[in-house]
Protein backbone atom coordinates (compact mmCIF):
# COMPACT_ATOMS: atom_id res chain seq x y z
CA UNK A 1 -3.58 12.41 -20.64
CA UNK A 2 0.02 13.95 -19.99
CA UNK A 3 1.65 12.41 -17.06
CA UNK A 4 4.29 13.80 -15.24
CA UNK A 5 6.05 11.43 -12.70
CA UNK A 6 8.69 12.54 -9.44
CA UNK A 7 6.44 16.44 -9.41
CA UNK A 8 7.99 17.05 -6.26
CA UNK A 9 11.39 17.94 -7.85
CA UNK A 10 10.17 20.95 -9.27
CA UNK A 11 9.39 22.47 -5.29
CA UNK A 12 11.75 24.21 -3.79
CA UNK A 13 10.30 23.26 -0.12
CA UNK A 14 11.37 19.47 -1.67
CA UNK A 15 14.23 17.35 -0.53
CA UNK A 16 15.01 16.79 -3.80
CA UNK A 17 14.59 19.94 -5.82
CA UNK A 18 16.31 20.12 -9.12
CA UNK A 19 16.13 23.80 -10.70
CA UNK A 20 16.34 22.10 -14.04
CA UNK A 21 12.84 20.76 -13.63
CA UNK A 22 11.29 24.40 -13.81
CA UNK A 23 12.01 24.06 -17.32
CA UNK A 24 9.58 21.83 -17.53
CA UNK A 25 7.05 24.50 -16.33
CA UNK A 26 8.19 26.41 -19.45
CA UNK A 27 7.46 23.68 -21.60
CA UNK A 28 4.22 22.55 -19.86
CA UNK A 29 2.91 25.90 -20.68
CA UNK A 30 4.22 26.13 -24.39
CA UNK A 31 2.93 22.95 -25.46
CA UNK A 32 -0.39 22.71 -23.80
CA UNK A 33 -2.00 24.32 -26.46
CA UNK A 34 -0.28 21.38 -28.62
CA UNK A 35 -0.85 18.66 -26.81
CA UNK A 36 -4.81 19.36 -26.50
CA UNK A 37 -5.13 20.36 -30.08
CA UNK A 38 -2.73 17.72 -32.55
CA UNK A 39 -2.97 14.62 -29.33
CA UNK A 40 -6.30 15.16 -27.90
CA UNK A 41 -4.67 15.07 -24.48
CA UNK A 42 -7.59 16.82 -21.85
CA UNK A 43 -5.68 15.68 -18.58
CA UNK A 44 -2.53 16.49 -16.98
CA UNK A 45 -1.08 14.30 -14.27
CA UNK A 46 1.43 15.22 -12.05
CA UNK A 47 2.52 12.47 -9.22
CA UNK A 48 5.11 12.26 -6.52
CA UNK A 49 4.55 9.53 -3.24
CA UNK A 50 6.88 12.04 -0.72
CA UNK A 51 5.13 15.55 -1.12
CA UNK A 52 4.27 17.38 1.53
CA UNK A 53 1.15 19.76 1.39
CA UNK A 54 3.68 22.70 1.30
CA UNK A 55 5.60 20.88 -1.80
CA UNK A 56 2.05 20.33 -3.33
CA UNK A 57 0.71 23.56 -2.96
CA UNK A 58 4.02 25.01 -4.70
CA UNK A 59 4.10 22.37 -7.60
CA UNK A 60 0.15 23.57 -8.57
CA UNK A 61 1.64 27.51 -8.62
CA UNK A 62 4.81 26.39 -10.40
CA UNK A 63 2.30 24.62 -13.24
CA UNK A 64 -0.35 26.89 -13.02
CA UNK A 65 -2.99 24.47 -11.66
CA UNK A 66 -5.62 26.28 -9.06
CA UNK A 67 -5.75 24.06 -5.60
CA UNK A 68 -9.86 24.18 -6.74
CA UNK A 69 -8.76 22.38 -9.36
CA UNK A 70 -7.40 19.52 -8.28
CA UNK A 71 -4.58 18.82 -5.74
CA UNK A 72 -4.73 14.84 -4.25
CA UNK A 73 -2.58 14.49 -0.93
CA UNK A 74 -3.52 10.96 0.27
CA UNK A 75 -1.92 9.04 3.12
CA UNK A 76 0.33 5.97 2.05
CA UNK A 77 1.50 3.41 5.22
CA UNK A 78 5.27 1.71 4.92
CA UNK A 79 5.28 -1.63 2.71
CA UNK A 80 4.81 -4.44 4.97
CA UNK A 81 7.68 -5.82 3.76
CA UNK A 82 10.44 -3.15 5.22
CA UNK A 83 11.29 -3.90 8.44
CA UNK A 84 12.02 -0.46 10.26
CA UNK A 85 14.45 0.21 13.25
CA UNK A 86 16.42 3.11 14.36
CA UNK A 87 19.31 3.15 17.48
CA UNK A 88 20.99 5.40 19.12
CA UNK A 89 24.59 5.12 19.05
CA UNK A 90 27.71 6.39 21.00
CA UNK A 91 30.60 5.27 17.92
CA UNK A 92 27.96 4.86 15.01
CA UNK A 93 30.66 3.44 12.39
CA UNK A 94 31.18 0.29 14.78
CA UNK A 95 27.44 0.19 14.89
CA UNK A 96 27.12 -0.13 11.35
CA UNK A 97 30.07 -2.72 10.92
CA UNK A 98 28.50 -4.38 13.89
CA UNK A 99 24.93 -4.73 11.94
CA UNK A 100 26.60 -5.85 9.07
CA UNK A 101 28.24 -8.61 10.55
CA UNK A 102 24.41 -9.81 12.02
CA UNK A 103 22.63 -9.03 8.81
CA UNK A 104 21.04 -12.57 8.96
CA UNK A 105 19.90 -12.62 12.53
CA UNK A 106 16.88 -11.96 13.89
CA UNK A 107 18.09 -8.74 15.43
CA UNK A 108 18.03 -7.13 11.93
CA UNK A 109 14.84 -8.81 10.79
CA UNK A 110 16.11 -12.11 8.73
CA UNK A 111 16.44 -9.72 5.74
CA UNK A 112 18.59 -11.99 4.09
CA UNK A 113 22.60 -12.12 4.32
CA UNK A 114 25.12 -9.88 4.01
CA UNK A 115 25.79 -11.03 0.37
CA UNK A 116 22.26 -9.01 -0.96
CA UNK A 117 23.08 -5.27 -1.99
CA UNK A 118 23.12 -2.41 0.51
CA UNK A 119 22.77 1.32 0.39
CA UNK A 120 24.47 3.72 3.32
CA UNK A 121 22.93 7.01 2.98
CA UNK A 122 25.79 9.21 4.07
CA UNK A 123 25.04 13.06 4.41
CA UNK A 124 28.69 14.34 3.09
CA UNK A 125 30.91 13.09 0.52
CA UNK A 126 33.60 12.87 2.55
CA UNK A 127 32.10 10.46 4.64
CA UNK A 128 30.80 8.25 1.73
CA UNK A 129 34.49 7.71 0.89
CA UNK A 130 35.47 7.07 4.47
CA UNK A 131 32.70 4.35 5.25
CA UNK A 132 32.82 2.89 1.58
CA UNK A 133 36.80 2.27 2.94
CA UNK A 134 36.32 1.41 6.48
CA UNK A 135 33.73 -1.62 4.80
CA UNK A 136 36.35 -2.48 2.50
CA UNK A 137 39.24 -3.13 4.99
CA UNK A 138 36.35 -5.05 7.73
CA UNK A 139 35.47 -7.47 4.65
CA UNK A 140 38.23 -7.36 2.13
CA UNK A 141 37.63 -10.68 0.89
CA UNK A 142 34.24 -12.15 2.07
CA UNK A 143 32.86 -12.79 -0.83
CA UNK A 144 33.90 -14.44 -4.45
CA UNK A 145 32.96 -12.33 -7.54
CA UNK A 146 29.36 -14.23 -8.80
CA UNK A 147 30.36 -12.82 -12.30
CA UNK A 148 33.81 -13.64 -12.62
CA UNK A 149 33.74 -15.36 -15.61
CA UNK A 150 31.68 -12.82 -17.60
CA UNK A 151 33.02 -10.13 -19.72
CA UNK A 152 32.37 -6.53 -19.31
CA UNK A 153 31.84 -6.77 -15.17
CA UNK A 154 33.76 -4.49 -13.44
CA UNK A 155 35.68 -5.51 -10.96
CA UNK A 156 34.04 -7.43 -7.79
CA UNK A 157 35.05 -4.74 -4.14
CA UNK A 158 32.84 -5.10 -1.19
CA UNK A 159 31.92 -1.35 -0.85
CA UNK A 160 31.80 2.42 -2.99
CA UNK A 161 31.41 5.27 -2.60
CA UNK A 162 28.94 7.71 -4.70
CA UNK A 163 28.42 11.49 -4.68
CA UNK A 164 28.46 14.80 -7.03
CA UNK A 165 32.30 14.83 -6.66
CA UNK A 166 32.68 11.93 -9.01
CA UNK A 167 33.05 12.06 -12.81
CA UNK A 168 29.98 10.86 -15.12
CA UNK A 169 32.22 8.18 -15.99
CA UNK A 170 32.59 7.41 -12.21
CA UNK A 171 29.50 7.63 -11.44
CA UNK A 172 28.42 4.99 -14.46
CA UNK A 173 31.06 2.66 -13.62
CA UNK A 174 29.79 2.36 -10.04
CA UNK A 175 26.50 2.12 -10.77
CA UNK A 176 27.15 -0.65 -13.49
CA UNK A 177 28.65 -2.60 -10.81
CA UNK A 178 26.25 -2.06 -8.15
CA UNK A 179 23.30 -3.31 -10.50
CA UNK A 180 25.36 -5.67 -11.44
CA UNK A 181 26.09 -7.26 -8.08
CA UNK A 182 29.96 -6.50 -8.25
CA UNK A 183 29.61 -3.77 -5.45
CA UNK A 184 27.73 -4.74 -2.58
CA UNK A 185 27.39 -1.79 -0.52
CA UNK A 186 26.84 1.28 -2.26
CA UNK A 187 27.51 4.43 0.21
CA UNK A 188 26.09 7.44 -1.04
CA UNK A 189 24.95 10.68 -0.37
CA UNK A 190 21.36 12.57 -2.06
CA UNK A 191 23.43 12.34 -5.53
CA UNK A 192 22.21 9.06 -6.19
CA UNK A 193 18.84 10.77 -7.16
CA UNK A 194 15.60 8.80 -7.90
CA UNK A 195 16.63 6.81 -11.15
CA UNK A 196 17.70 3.89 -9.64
CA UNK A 197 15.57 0.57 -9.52
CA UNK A 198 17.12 -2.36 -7.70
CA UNK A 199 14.38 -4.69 -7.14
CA UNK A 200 16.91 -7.46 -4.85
CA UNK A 201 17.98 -4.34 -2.42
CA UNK A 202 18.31 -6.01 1.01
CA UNK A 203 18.90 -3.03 3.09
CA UNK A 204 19.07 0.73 3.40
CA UNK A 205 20.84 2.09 6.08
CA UNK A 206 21.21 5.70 7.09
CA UNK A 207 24.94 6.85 8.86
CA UNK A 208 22.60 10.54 9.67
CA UNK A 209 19.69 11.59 10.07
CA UNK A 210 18.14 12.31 6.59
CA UNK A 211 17.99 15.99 5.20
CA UNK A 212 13.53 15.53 5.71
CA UNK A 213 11.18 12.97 7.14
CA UNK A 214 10.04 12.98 3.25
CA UNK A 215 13.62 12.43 1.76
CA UNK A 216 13.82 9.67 4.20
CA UNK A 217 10.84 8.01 3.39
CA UNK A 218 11.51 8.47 -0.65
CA UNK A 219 15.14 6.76 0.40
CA UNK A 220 13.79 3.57 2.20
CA UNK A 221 11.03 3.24 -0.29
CA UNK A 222 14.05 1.79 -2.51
CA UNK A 223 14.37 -1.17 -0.62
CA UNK A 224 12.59 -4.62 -0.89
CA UNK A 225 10.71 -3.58 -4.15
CA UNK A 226 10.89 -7.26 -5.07
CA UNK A 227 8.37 -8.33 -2.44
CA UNK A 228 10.87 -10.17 -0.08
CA UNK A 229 12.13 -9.02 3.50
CA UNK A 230 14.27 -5.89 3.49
CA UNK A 231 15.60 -3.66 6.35
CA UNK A 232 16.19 -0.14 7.35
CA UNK A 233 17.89 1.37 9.75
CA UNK A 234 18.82 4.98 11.02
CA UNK A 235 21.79 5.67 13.04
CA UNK A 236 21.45 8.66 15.16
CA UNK A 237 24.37 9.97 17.62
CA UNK A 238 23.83 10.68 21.15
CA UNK A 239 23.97 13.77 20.75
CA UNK A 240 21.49 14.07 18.18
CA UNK A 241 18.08 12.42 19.22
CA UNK A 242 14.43 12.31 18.49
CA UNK A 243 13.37 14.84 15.59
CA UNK A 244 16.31 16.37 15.79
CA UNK A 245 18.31 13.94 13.96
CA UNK A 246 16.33 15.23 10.88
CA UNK A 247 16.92 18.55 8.88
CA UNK A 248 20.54 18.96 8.74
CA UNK A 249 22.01 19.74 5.73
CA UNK A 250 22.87 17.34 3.01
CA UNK A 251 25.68 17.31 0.37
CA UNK A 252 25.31 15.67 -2.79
């Protein structure tokens, strides 16, 4: 069979819709006739863990697939290794700095110390670059550089930022040092997209409320993929509560 992973992108009722992937449409349809003639290939898969039965009704129109013929929307529960919290804060930046500092104490779940790698979801670019500084200045010089004496390792800083408004080249180097445990806390915004695998992520914490309850879920399902304790947390102002602190709009 053909498989076709992350299907939600092609939706446009996704969080994470990427025009580009209609393309793939295009192709789906032009080489079907190839791939069940020269491969022998009788099933195509498409599979996504965050679509909605909205975003799976319009990925079966967008590849031509009747709902008669097949459309799966099971239910999935949280790993039982993410532990989940969400406050309500009056000055959310001291909040976060605040949780930081505590990262090993029971109030944020024993997930480990501050020295494991954590995302900030941020919802504009501007504020990426604001936190990734304000974490800087709190903890200029907490920690040594593990990879010092290895070639080829960028530079050891506490926090980054990461959005669209970066250069590729940026946007390599960051990521470079984030996998490479040179950058600690990585604050981003939806740019990041769904191509990164950390397995020792320790934390994902969310400045906003998420664009959608399924972009948040896809978001926190990064975390603790290596079996051990990891936390998340959502930070919602006072003035923006409940359900309400979901569905704004997102820059990448």
């Amino acid at each position: 069979f053909a498989c076709l992973d992350e299907v939600h992108c092609i939706s446009q009722w996704s969080h994470n819709f990427r025009p580009a992937y209609l393309r793939i449409c295009k192709v789906f349809f032009l080489e079907f006739q190839v791939l069940r003639e020269r491969l022998g290939v009788r099933c195509f898969l498409g599979l996504t863990a965050t679509a909605t039965a909205a975003t799976a009704r319009d990925v079966a129109e967008h590849l031509g697939v009747r709902p008669e013929n097949g459309i799966g929307i099971g239910t999935f529960g949280i790993p039982e290794n993410l532990r989940l919290s969400v406050s309500v804060e009056f000055d959310p930046d001291q909040a976060l700095l605040r949780l930081l500092r505590e990262w090993n104490s029971e109030n944020f779940g024993n997930c480990g110390d501050f020295g494991n790698s954590v995302i900030v979801y941020c919802t504009r670019r501007e504020e990426s670059e604001r936190l990734a500084e304000l974490i800087q200045r709190e903890f200029p010089e907490k920690f040594p550089n593990p990879r010092k004496k290895q070639r080829k390792v960028p530079e050891f800083r506490v926090a980054a930022a990461y959005h669209a408004g970066l250069s590729p080249r940026q946007r390599r180097e960051i990521l470079r040092g984030f996998m490479a445990d040179t950058i600690r806390v990585l604050c981003a915004t939806t740019a990041l997209g769904l191509g990164l695998h950390k397995a020792a992520l320790r934390g994902v914490l969310h400045r906003n409320g998420p664009g959608s309850l399924e972009g948040f879920v896809q978001e926190i399902g990064r975390a603790g993929r290596d079996g051990r304790p990891a936390c998340c947390h959502l930070f919602l102002e006072q003035e923006v509560t409940g359900m309400g602190g979901f569905g704004g709009k997102n820059q990448r």
